[in-house]
C-alpha atoms as a PDB file:
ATOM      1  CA  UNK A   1       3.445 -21.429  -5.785  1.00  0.00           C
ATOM      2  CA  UNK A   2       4.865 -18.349  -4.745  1.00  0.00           C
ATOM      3  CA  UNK A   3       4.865 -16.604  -1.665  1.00  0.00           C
ATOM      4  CA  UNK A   4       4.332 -12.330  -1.573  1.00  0.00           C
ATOM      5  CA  UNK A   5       5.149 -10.186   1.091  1.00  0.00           C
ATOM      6  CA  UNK A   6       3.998  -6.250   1.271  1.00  0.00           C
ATOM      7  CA  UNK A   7       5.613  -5.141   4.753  1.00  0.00           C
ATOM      8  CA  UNK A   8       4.369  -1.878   5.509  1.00  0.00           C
ATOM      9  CA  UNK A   9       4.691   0.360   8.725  1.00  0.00           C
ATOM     10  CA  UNK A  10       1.554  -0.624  10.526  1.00  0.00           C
ATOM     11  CA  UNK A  11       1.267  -4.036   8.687  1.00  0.00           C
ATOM     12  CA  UNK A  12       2.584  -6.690   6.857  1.00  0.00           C
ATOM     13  CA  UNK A  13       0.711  -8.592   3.881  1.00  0.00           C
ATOM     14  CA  UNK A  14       1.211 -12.411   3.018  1.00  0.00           C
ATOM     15  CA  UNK A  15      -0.297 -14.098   0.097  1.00  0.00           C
ATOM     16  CA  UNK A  16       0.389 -17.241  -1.716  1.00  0.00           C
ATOM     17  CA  UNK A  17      -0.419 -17.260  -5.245  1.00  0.00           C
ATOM     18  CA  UNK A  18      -0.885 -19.981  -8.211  1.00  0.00           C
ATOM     19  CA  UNK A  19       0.113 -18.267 -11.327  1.00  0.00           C
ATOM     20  CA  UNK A  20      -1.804 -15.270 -11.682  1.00  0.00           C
ATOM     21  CA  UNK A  21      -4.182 -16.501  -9.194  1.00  0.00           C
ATOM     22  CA  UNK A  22      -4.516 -15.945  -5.463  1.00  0.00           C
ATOM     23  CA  UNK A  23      -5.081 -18.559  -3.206  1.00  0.00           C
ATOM     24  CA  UNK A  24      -4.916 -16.981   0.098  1.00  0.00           C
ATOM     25  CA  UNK A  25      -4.407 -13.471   2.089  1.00  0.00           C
ATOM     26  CA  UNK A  26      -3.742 -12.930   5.509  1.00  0.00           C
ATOM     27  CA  UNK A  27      -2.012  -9.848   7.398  1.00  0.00           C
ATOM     28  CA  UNK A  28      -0.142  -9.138  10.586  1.00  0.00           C
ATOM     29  CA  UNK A  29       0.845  -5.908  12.477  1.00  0.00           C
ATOM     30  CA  UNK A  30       4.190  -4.857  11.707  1.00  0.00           C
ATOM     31  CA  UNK A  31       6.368  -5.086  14.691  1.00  0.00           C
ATOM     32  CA  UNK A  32      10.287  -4.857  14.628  1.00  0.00           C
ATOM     33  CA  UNK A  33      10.489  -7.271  18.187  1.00  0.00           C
ATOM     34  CA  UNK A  34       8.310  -9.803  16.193  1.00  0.00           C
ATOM     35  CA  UNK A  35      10.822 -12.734  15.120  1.00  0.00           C
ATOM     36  CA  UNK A  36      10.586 -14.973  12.121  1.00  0.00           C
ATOM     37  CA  UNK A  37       9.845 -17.719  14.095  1.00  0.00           C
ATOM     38  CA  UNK A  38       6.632 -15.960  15.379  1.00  0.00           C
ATOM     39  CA  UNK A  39       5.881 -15.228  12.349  1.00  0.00           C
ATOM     40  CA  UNK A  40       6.507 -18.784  10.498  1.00  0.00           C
ATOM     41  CA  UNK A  41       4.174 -20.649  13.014  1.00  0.00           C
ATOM     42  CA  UNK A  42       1.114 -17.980  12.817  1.00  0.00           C
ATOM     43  CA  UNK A  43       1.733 -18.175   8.759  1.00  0.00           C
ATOM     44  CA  UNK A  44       2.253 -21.815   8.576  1.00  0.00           C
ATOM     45  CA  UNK A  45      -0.957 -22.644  10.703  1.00  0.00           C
ATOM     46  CA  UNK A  46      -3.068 -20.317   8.186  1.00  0.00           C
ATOM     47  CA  UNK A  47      -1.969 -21.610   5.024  1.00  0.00           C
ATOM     48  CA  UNK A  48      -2.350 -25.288   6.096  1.00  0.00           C
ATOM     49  CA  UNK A  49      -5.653 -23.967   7.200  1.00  0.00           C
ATOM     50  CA  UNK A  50      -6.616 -22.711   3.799  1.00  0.00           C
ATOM     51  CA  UNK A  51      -5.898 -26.018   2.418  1.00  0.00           C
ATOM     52  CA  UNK A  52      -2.091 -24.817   1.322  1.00  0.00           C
ATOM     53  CA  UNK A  53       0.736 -26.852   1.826  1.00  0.00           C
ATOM     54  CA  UNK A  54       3.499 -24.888   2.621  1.00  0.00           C
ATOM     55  CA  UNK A  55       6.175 -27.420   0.803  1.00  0.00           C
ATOM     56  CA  UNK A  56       3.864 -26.218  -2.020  1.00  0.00           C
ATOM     57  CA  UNK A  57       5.705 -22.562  -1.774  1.00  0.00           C
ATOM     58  CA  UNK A  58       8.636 -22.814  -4.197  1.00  0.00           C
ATOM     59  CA  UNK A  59       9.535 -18.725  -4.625  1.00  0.00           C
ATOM     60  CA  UNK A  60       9.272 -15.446  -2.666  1.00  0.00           C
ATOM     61  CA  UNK A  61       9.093 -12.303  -3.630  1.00  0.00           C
ATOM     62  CA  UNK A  62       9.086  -9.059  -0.275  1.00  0.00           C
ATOM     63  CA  UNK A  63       8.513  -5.200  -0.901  1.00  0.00           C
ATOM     64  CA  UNK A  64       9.405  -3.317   2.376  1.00  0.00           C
ATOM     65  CA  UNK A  65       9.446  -0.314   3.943  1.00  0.00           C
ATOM     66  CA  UNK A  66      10.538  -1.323   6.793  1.00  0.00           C
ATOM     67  CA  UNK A  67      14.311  -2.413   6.810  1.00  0.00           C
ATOM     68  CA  UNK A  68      14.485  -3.233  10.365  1.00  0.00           C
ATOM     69  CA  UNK A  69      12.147  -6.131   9.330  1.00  0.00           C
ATOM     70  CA  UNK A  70      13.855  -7.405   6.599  1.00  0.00           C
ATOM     71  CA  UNK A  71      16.337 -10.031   8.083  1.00  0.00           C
ATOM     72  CA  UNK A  72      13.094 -11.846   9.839  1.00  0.00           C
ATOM     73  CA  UNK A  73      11.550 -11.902   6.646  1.00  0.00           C
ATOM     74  CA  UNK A  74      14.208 -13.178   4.838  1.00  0.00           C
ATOM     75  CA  UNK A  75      14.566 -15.880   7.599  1.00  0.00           C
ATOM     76  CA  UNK A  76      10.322 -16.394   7.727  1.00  0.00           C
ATOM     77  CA  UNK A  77      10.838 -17.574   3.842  1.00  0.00           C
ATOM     78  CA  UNK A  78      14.276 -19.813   4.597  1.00  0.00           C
ATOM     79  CA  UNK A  79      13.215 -21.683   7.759  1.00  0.00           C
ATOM     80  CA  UNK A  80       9.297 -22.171   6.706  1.00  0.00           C
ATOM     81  CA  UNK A  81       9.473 -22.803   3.347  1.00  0.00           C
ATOM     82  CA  UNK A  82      12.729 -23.368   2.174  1.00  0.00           C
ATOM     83  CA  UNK A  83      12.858 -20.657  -0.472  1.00  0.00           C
ATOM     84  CA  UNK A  84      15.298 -17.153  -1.096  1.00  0.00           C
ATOM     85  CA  UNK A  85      13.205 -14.598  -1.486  1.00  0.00           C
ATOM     86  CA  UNK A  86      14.020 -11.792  -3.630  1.00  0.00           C
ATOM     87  CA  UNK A  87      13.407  -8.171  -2.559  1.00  0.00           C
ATOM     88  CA  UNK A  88      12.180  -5.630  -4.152  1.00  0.00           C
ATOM     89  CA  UNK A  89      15.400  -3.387  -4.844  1.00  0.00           C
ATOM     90  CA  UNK A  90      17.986  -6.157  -4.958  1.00  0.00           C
ATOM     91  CA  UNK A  91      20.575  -4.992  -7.402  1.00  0.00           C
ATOM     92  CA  UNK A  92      19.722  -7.744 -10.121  1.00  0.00           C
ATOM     93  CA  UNK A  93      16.094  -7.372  -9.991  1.00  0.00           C
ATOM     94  CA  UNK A  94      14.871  -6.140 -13.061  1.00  0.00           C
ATOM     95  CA  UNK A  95      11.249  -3.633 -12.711  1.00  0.00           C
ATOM     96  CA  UNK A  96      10.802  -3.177 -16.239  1.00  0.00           C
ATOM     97  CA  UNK A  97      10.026   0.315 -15.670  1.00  0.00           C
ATOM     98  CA  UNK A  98      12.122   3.478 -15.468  1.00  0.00           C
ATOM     99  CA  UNK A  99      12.340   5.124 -11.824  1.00  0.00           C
ATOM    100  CA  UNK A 100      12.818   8.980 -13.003  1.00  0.00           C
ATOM    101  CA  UNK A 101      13.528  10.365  -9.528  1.00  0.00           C
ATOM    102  CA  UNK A 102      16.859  12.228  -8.483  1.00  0.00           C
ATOM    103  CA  UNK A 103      17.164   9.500  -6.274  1.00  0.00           C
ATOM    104  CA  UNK A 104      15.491   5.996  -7.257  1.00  0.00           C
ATOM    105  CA  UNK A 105      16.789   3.934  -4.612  1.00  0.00           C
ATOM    106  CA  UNK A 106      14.740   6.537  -1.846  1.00  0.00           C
ATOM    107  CA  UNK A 107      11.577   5.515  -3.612  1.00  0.00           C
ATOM    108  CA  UNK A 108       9.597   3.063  -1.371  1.00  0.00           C
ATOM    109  CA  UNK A 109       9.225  -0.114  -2.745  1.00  0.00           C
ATOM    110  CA  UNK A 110       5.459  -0.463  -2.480  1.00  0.00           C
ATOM    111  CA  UNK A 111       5.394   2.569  -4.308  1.00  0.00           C
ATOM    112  CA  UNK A 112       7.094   1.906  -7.532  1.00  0.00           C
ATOM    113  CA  UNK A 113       5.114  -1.692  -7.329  1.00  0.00           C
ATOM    114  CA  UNK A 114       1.710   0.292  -7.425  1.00  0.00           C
ATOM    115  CA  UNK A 115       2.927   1.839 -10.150  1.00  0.00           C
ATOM    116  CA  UNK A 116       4.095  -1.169 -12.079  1.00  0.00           C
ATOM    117  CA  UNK A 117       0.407  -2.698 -11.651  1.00  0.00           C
ATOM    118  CA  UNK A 118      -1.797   0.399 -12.305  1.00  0.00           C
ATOM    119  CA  UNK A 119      -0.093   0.668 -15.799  1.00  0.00           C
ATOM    120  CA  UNK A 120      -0.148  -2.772 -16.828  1.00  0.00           C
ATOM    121  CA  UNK A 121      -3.975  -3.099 -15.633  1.00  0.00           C
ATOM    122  CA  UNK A 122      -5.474   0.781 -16.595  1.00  0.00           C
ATOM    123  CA  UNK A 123      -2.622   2.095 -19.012  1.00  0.00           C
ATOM    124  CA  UNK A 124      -1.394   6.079 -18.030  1.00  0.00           C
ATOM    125  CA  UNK A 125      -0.716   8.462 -17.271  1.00  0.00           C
ATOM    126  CA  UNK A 126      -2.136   8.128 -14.161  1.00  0.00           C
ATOM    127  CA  UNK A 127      -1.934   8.837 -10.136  1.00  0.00           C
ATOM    128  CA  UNK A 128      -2.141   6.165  -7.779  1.00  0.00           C
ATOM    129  CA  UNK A 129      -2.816   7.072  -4.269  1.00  0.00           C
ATOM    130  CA  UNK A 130      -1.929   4.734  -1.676  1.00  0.00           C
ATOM    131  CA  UNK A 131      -3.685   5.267   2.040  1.00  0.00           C
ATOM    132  CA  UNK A 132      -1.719   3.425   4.446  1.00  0.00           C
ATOM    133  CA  UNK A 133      -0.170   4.612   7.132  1.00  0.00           C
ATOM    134  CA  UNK A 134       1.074   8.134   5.181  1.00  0.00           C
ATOM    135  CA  UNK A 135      -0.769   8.715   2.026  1.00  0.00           C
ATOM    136  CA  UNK A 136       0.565   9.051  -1.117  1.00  0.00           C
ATOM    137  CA  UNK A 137       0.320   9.964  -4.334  1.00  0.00           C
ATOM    138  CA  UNK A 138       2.288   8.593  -7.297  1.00  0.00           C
ATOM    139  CA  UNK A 139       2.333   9.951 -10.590  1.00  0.00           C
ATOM    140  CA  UNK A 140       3.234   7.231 -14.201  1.00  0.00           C
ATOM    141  CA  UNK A 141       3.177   8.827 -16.904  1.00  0.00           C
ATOM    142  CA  UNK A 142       1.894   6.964 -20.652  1.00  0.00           C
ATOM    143  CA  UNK A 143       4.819   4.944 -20.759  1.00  0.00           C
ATOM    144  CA  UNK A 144       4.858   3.671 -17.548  1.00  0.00           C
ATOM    145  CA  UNK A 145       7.823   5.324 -15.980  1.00  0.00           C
ATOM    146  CA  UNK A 146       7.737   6.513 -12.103  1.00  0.00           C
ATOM    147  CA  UNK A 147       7.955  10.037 -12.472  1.00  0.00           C
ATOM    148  CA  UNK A 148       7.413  10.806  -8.174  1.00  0.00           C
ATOM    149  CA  UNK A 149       4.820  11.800  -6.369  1.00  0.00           C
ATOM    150  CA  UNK A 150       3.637  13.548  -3.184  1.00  0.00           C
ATOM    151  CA  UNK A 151       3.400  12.111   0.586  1.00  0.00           C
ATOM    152  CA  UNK A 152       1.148  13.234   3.769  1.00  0.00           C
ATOM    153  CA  UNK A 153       0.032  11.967   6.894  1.00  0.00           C
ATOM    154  CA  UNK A 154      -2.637   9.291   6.744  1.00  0.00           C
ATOM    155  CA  UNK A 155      -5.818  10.068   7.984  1.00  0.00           C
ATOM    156  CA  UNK A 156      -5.307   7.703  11.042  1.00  0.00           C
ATOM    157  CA  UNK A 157      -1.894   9.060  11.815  1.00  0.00           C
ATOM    158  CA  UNK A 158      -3.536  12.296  11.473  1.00  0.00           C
ATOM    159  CA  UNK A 159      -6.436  11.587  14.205  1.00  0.00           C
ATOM    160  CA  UNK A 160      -4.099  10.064  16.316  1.00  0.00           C
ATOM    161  CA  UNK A 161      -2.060  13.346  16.601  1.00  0.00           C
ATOM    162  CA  UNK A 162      -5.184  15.368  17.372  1.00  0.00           C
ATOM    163  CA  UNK A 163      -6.215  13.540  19.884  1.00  0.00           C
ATOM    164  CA  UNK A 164      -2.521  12.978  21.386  1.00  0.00           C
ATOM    165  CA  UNK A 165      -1.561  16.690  21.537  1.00  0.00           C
ATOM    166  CA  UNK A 166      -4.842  18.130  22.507  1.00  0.00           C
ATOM    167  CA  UNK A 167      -6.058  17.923  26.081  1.00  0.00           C
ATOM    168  CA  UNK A 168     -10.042  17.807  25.454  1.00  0.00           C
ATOM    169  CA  UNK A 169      -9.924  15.568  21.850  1.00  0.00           C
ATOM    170  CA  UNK A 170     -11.324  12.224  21.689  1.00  0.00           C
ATOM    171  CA  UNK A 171      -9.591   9.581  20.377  1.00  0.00           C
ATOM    172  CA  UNK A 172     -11.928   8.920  16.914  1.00  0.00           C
ATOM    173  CA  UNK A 173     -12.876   6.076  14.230  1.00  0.00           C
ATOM    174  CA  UNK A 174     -12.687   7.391  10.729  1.00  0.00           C
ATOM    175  CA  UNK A 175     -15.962   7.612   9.069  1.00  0.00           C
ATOM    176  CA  UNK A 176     -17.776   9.104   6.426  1.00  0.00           C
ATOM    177  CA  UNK A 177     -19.935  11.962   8.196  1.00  0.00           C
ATOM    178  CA  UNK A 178     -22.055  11.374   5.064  1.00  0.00           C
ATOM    179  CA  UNK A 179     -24.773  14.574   4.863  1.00  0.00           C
ATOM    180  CA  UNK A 180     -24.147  16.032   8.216  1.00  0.00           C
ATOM    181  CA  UNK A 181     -23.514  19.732   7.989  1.00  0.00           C
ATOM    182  CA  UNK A 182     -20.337  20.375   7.458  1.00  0.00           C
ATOM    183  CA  UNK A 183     -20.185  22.773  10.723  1.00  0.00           C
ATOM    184  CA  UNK A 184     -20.110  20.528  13.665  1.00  0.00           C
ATOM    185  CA  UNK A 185     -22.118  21.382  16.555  1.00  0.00           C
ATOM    186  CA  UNK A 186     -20.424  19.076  18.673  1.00  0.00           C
ATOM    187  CA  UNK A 187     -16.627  18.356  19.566  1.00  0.00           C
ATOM    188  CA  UNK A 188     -16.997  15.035  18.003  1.00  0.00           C
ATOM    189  CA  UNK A 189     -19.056  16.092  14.704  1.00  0.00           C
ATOM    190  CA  UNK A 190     -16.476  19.211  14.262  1.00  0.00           C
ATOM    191  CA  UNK A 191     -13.691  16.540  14.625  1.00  0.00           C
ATOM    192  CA  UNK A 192     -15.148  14.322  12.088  1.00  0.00           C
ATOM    193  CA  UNK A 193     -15.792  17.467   9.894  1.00  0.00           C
ATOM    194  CA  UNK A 194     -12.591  18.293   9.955  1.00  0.00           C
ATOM    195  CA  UNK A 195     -10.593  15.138   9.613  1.00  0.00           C
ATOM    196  CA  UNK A 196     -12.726  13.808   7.047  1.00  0.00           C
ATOM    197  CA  UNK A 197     -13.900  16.985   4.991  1.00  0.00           C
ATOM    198  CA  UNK A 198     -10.112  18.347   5.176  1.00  0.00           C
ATOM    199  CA  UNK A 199      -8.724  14.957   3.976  1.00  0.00           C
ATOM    200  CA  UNK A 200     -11.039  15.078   0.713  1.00  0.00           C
ATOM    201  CA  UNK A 201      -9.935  18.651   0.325  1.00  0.00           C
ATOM    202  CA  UNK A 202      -6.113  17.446   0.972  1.00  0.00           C
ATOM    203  CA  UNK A 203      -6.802  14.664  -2.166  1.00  0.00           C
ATOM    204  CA  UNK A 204      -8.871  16.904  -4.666  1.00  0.00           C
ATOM    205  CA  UNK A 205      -7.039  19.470  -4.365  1.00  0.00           C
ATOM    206  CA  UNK A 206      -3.273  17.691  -4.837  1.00  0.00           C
ATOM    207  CA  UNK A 207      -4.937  15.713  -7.449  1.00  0.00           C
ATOM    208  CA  UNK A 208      -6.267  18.695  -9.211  1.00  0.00           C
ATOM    209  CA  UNK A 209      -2.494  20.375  -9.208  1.00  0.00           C
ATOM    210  CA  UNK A 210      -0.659  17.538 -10.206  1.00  0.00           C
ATOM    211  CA  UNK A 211      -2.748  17.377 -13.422  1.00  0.00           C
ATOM    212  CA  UNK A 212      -2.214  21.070 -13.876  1.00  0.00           C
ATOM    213  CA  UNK A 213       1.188  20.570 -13.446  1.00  0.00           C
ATOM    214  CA  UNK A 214       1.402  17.940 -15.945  1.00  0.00           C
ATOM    215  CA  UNK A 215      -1.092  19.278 -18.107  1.00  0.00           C
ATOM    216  CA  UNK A 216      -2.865  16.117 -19.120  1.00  0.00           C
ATOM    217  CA  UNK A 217      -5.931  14.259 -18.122  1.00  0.00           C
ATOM    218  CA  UNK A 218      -5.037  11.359 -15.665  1.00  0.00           C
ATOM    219  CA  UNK A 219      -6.431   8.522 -14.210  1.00  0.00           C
ATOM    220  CA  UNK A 220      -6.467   8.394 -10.866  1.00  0.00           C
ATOM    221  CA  UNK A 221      -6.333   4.838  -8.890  1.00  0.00           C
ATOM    222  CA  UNK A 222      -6.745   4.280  -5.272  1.00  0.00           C
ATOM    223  CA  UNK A 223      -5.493   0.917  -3.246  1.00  0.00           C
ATOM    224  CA  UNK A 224      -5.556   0.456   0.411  1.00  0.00           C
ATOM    225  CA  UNK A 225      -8.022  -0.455   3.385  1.00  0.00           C
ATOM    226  CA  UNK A 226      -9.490   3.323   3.390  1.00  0.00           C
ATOM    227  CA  UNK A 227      -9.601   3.881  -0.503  1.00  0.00           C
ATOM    228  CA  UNK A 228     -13.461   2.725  -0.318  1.00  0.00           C
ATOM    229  CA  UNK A 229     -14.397   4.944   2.124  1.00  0.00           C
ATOM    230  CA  UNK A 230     -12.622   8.299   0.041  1.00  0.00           C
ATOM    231  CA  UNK A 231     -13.603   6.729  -3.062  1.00  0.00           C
ATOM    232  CA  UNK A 232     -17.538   6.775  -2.399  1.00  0.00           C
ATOM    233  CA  UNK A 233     -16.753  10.832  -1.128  1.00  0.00           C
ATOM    234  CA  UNK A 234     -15.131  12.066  -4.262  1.00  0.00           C
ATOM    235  CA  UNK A 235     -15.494  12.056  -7.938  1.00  0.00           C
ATOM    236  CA  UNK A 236     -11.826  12.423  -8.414  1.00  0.00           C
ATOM    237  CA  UNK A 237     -11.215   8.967  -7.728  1.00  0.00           C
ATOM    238  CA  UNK A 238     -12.266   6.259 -10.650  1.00  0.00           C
ATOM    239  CA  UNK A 239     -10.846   3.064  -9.461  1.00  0.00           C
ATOM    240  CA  UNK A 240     -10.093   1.819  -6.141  1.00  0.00           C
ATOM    241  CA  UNK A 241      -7.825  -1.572  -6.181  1.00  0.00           C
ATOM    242  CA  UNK A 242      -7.047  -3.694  -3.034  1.00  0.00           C
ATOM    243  CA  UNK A 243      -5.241  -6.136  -4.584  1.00  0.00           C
ATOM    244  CA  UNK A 244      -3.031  -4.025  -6.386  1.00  0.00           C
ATOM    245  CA  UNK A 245       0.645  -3.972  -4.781  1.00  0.00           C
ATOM    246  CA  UNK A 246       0.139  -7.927  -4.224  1.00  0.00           C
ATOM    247  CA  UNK A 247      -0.449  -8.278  -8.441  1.00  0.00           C
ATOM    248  CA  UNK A 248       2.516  -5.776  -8.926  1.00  0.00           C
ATOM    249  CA  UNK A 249       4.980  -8.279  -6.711  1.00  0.00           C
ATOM    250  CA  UNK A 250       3.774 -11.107  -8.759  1.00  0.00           C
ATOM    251  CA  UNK A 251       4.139  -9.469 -12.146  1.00  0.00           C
ATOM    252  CA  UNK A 252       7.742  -8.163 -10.696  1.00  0.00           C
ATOM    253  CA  UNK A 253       8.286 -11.977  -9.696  1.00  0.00           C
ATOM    254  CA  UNK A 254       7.500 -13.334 -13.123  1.00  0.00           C
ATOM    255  CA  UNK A 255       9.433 -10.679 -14.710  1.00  0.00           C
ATOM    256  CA  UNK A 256      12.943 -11.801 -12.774  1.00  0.00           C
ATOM    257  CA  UNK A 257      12.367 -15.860 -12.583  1.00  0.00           C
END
């Protein structure tokens, strides 16, 4: 079995997979004082929950963003399962795809992952945008090479600035105002207006210029927890896919064992 890891900057993905089959998810805020010892004994109780043994866990495979994290994790898969995990951007590990950036090795691990599973499952070009904690949007082209992208605030890092640096602001849920005007006639209606409206602006109209830009149709694929909630808002978007980073890992794994 083999043991993925997606640490982001608000929170970090486990999963234990079977093949090409998952067995289990579970997730936990990121936090850089949390130690791989808190970490082992919340994982280990939730996998033996599941029904997993963890002596079942024979490989590891970690995308992060967040370096600071990286030594725990590495520990996490030593201590509690007795495997070396490989990370994404080790200096052996091969992607199988080319990273055609001026700088590959700034490139975000979860990033070029995405891209590695929305080729191999949709084919390109395409753009896959990513909400997490910034949003982002990655462009492959047909043969499946990185080619960059753009990055902006998410949404939720976005509200939480608004509300932070204004005296009067609520602090506010994202939601879809669904057929509300689009002219609030309250502080919290304009708010949600704005935020929400201004975000689906923000993705058609990136969306609509990196296509110009590369003048070809593209398909565009959206992963992460708010991708449902832009996806039902907005034609632009034709897939959304949870699960993606966690399949890219294990393709990535396969690929190097």
């Amino acid at each position: 079995m083999l043991l993925v890891i997606d640490c982001g900057n608000t929170n970090v993905v486990f999963a234990v997979y079977e093949g090409n089959t998952p067995l289990g998810q579970w997730r936990a805020a990121t936090k850089t004082d949390r130690t791989a010892d808190e970490y082992g004994i919340w994982l280990t109780q939730l996998i033996e929950r599941d029904g997993i043994k963890p002596t079942s866990i024979r490989h590891a495979i970690v995308a992060s963003v967040v370096p600071d994290k990286n030594f725990d994790l590495k520990r996490l898969c030593q201590k509690y399962f007795n495997v070396e995990p490989k990370f994404v951007g080790d200096k052996d590990m091969d992607l199988g795809t080319a990273v055609r950036v001026d700088n590959p090795k700034e490139v975000g691990a979860d990033r070029v992952i995405n891209a590695i599973a929305a080729h191999t499952t949709y084919g390109g070009p395409l753009i896959v945008i990513d909400f997490g904690t910034a949003t982002t949007f990655d462009v492959v082209d047909g043969s499946g090479a990185y080619c960059g992208g753009c990055i902006a605030p998410g949404i939720n890092l976005s509200m939480e600035a608004l509300h932070m640096a204004t005296a009067q602001l609520p602090r506010l849920q994202v939601v879809n105002p669904g057929p509300a005007p689009v002219v609030g006639t309250t502080t919290v209606s304009a708010m949600m207006s704005g935020v929400f409206w201004g975000y689906i602006g923000l993705i058609e109209g990136l969306i609509s210029r990196i296509k110009a830009e590369r003048g070809e149709n593209m398909k565009v694929i959206a992963t992460g927890g708010l991708a449902p909630l832009f996806a039902e808002a907005t034609k632009v978007i034709e897939h959304t896919d949870a699960d993606l980073t966690m399949r890219g890992l294990v393709a990535v794994h396969q690929r190097n064992s």
